[in-house]
Protein backbone atom coordinates (compact mmCIF):
# COMPACT_ATOMS: atom_id res chain seq x y z
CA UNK A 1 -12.13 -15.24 14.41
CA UNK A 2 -14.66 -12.85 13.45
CA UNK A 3 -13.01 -10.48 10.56
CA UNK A 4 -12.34 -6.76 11.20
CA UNK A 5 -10.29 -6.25 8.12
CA UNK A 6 -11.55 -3.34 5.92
CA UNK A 7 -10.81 -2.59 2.85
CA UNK A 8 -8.82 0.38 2.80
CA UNK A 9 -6.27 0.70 -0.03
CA UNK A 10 -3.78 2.55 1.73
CA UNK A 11 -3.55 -0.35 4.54
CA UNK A 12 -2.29 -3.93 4.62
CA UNK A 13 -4.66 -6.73 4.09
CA UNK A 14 -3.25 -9.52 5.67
CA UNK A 15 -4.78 -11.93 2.81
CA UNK A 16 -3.34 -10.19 0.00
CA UNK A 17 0.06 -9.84 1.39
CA UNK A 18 3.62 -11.14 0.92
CA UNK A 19 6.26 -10.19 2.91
CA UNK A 20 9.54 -10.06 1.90
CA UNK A 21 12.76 -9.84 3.63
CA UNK A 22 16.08 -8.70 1.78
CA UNK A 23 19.16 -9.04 2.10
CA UNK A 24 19.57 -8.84 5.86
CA UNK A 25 23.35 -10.41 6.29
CA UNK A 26 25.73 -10.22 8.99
CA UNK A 27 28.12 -8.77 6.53
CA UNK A 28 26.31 -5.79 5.75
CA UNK A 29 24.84 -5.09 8.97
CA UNK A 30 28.59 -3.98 10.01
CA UNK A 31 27.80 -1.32 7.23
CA UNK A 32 24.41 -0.04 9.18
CA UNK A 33 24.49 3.82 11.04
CA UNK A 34 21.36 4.95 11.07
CA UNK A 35 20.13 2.17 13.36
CA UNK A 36 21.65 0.24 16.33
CA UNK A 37 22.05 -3.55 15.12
CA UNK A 38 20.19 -4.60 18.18
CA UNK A 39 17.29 -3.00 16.99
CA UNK A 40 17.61 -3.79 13.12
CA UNK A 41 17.92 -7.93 14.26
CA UNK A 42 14.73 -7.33 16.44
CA UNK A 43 12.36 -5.55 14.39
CA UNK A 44 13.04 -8.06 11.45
CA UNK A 45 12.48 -10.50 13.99
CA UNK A 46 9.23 -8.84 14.56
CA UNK A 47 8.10 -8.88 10.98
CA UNK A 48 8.84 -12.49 10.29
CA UNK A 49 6.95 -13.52 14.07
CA UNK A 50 4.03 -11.62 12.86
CA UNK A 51 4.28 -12.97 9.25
CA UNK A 52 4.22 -16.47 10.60
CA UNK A 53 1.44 -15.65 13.17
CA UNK A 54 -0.74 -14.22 10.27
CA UNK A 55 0.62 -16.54 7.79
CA UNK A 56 1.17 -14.50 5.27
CA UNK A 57 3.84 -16.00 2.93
CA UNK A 58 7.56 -15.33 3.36
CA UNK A 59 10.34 -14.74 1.16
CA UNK A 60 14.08 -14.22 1.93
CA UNK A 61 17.26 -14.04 -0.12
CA UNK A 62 20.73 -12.96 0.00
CA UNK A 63 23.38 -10.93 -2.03
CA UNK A 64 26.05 -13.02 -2.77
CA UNK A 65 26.49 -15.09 0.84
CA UNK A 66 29.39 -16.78 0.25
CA UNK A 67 31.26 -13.42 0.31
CA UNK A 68 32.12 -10.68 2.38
CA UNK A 69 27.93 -9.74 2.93
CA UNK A 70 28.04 -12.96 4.96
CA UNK A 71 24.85 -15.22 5.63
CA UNK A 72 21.22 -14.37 6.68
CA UNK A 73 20.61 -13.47 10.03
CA UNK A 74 19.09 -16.60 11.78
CA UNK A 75 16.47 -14.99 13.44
CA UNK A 76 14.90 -14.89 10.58
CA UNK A 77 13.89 -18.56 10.36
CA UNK A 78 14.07 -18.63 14.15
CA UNK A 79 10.87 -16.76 14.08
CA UNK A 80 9.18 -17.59 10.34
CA UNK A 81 10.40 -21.57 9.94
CA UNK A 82 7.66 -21.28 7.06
CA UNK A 83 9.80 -18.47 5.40
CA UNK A 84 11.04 -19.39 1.81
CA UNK A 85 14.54 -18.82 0.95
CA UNK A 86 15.09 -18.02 -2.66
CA UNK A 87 18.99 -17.87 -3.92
CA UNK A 88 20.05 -15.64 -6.62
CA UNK A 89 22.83 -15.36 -8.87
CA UNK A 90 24.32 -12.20 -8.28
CA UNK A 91 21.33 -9.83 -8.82
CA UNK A 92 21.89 -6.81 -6.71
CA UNK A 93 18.13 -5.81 -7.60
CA UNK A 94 16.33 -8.80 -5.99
CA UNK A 95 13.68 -8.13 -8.48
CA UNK A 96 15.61 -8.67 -11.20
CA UNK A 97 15.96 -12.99 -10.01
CA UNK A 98 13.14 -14.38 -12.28
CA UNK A 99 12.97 -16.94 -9.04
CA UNK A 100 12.00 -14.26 -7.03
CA UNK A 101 9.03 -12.51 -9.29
CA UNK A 102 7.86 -16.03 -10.22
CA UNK A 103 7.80 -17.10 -6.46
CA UNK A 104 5.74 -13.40 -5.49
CA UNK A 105 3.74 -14.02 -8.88
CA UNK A 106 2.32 -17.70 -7.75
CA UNK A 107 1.03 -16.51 -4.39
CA UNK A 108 -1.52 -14.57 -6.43
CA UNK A 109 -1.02 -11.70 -3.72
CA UNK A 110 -0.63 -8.08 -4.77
CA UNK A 111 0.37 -6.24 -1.35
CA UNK A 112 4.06 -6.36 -0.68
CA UNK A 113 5.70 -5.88 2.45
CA UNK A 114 9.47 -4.75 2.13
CA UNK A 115 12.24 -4.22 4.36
CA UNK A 116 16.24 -4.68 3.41
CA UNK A 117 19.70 -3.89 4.04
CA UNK A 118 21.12 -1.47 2.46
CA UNK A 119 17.79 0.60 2.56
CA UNK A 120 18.55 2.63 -0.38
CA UNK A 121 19.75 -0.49 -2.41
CA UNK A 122 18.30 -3.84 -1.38
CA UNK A 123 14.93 -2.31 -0.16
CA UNK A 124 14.08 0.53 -2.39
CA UNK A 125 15.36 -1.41 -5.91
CA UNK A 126 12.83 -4.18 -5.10
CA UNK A 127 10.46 -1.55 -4.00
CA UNK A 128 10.77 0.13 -7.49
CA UNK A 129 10.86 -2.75 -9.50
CA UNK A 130 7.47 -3.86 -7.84
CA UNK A 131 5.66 -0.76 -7.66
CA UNK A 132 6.09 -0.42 -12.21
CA UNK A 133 4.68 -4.06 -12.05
CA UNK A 134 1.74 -2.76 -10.49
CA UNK A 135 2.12 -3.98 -6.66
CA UNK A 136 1.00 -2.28 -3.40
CA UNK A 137 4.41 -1.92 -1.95
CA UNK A 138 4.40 -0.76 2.33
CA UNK A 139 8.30 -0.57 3.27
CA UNK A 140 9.23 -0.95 6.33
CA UNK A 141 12.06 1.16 7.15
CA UNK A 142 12.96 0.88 10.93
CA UNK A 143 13.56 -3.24 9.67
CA UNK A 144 16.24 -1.66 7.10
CA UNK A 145 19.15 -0.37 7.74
CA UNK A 146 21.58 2.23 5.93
CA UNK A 147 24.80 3.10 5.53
CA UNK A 148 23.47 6.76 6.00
CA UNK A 149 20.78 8.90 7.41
CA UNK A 150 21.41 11.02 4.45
CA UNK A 151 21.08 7.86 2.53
CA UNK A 152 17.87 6.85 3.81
CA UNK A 153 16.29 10.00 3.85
CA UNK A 154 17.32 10.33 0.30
CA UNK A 155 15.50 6.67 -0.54
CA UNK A 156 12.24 7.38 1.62
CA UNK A 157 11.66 10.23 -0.92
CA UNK A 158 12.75 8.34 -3.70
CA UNK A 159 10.16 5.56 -3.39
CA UNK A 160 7.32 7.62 -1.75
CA UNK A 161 7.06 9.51 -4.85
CA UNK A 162 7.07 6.75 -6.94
CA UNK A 163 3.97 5.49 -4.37
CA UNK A 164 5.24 3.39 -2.42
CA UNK A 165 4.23 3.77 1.25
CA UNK A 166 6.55 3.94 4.63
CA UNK A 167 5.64 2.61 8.06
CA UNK A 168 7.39 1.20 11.01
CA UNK A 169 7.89 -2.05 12.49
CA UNK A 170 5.17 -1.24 15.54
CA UNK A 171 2.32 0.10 13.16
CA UNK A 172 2.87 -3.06 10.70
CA UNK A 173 2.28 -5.23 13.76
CA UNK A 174 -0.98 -3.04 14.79
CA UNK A 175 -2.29 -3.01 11.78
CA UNK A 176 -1.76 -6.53 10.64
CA UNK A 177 -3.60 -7.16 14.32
CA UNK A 178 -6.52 -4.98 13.87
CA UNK A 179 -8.23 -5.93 17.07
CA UNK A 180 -7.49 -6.99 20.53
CA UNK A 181 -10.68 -9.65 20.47
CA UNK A 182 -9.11 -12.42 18.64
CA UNK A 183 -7.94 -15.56 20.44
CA UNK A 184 -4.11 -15.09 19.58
CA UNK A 185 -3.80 -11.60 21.11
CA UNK A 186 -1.40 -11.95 23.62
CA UNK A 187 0.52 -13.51 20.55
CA UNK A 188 0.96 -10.34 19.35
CA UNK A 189 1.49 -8.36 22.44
CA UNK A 190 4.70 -10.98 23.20
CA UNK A 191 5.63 -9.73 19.81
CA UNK A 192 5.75 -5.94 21.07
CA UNK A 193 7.79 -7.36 24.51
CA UNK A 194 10.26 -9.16 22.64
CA UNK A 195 11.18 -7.32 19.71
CA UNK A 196 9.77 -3.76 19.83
CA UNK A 197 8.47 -2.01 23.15
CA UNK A 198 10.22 -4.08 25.87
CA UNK A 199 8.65 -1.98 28.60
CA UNK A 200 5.29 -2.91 27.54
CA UNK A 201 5.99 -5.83 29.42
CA UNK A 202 5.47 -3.30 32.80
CA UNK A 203 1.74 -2.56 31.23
CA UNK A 204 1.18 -6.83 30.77
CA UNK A 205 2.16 -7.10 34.36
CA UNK A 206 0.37 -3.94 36.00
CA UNK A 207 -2.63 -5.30 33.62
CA UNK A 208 -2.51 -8.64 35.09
CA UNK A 209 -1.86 -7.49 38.48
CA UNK A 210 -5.33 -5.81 38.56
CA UNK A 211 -6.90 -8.51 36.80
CA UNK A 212 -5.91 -10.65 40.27
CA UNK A 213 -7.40 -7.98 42.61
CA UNK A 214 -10.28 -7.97 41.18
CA UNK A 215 -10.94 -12.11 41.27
CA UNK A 216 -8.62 -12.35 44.88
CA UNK A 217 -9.01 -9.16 46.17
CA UNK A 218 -6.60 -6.36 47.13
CA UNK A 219 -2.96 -8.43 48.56
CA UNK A 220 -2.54 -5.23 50.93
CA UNK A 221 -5.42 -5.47 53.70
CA UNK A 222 -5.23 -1.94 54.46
CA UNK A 223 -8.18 -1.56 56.28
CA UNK A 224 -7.71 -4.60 59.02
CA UNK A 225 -4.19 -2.54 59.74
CA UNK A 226 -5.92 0.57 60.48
CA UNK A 227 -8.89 -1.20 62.59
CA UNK A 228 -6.17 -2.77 64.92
């Protein structure tokens, strides 16, 4: 595929990134407000589909699993089976796991991509953590959720001004695609059906629809019904 990446320090290049996913557990999603679960399961189910589409390495873990924050969200390795999962002992900062740094630290990548739940704990410790040891940190915040809009307002500010840099689950996707002339396109584009724009199916089908007129012709013969 011919490369259309720039370099551009305030977007993600896909061969310097790492994404990681934190903390996203049953348990705690009964604790999310300022997104509907539905959602929250399908844009993290976006990130790790595009993660494994662009392979960009994977990390999960999970705050204490055996307890009341219950287990990881399968979707997860539904969509990423190349995702890593590392286990900690009790860290609520994930950053604070030497696991965890060591496992970022060996890809040799320097762009993290972040989303967790609790936003203003799981995602924005990390986020803090990474951006003092001198990562490029994107968060992701409509694949977090929060106990809060307050809350999450309250975070986004927090680690903005420390540099870190918000985005949604629909612009990651774009921008980790960059162009539509690449032979795994449509890859993406099922990845916008599935988990983020449903009724961008109706655009695949009207698309498609007018792609068979104009190598069949028009299914509506208009002009023989008028000439009878």
């Amino acid at each position: 595929m011919e490369k259309h990446f720039t370099k551009n320090k305030f977007m993600i290049e896909p061969d310097d990134a790492v994404l990681l996913l934190i903390d996203h557990q049953s348990g705690l999603f009964q604790l999310v407000k300022d997104i509907e679960e539905r959602a929250l399961r399908a844009h993290v189910s976006a990130l790790a589909k595009v993660a494994y589409i662009c392979k960009i390495p994977t990390f999960t873990t999970a705050s204490v699993p055996d307890g009341p924050n219950g287990p990881l969200i399968p979707e997860i390795q539904e969509n990423n089976p190349d995702a890593v999962y590392i286990p900690r002992t009790g860290q609520i900062n994930a950053w604070d796991n030497p696991a965890w740094v060591k496992a970022i630290e060996e890809t040799g990548r320097k762009t993290l991509i972040i989303a967790g739940t609790l936003t203003s704990v799981c995602m924005a410790f990390p986020t803090l953590s990474a951006l003092v040891a001198g990562y490029k940190v994107f968060v992701v915040v409509d694949a977090s959720g929060n106990w809060s809009k307050m809350a999450t307002d309250l975070t986004l500010a927090r680690v903005t001004q420390a540099g870190a840099m918000p985005l949604d689950t629909f612009a990651m996707v774009s921008e980790l695609m960059a162009t539509w002339n690449r032979p795994d396109a449509m890859d993406f584009a099922q990845i916008f059906i599935d988990f983020i724009v449903p009724k961008y199916r109706n655009l695949m089908e009207s698309y498609n629809k007018a792609q068979n007129v104009v190598t069949n012709g028009p299914e509506t013969n208009l002009d023989k019904l008028y000439n009878k």
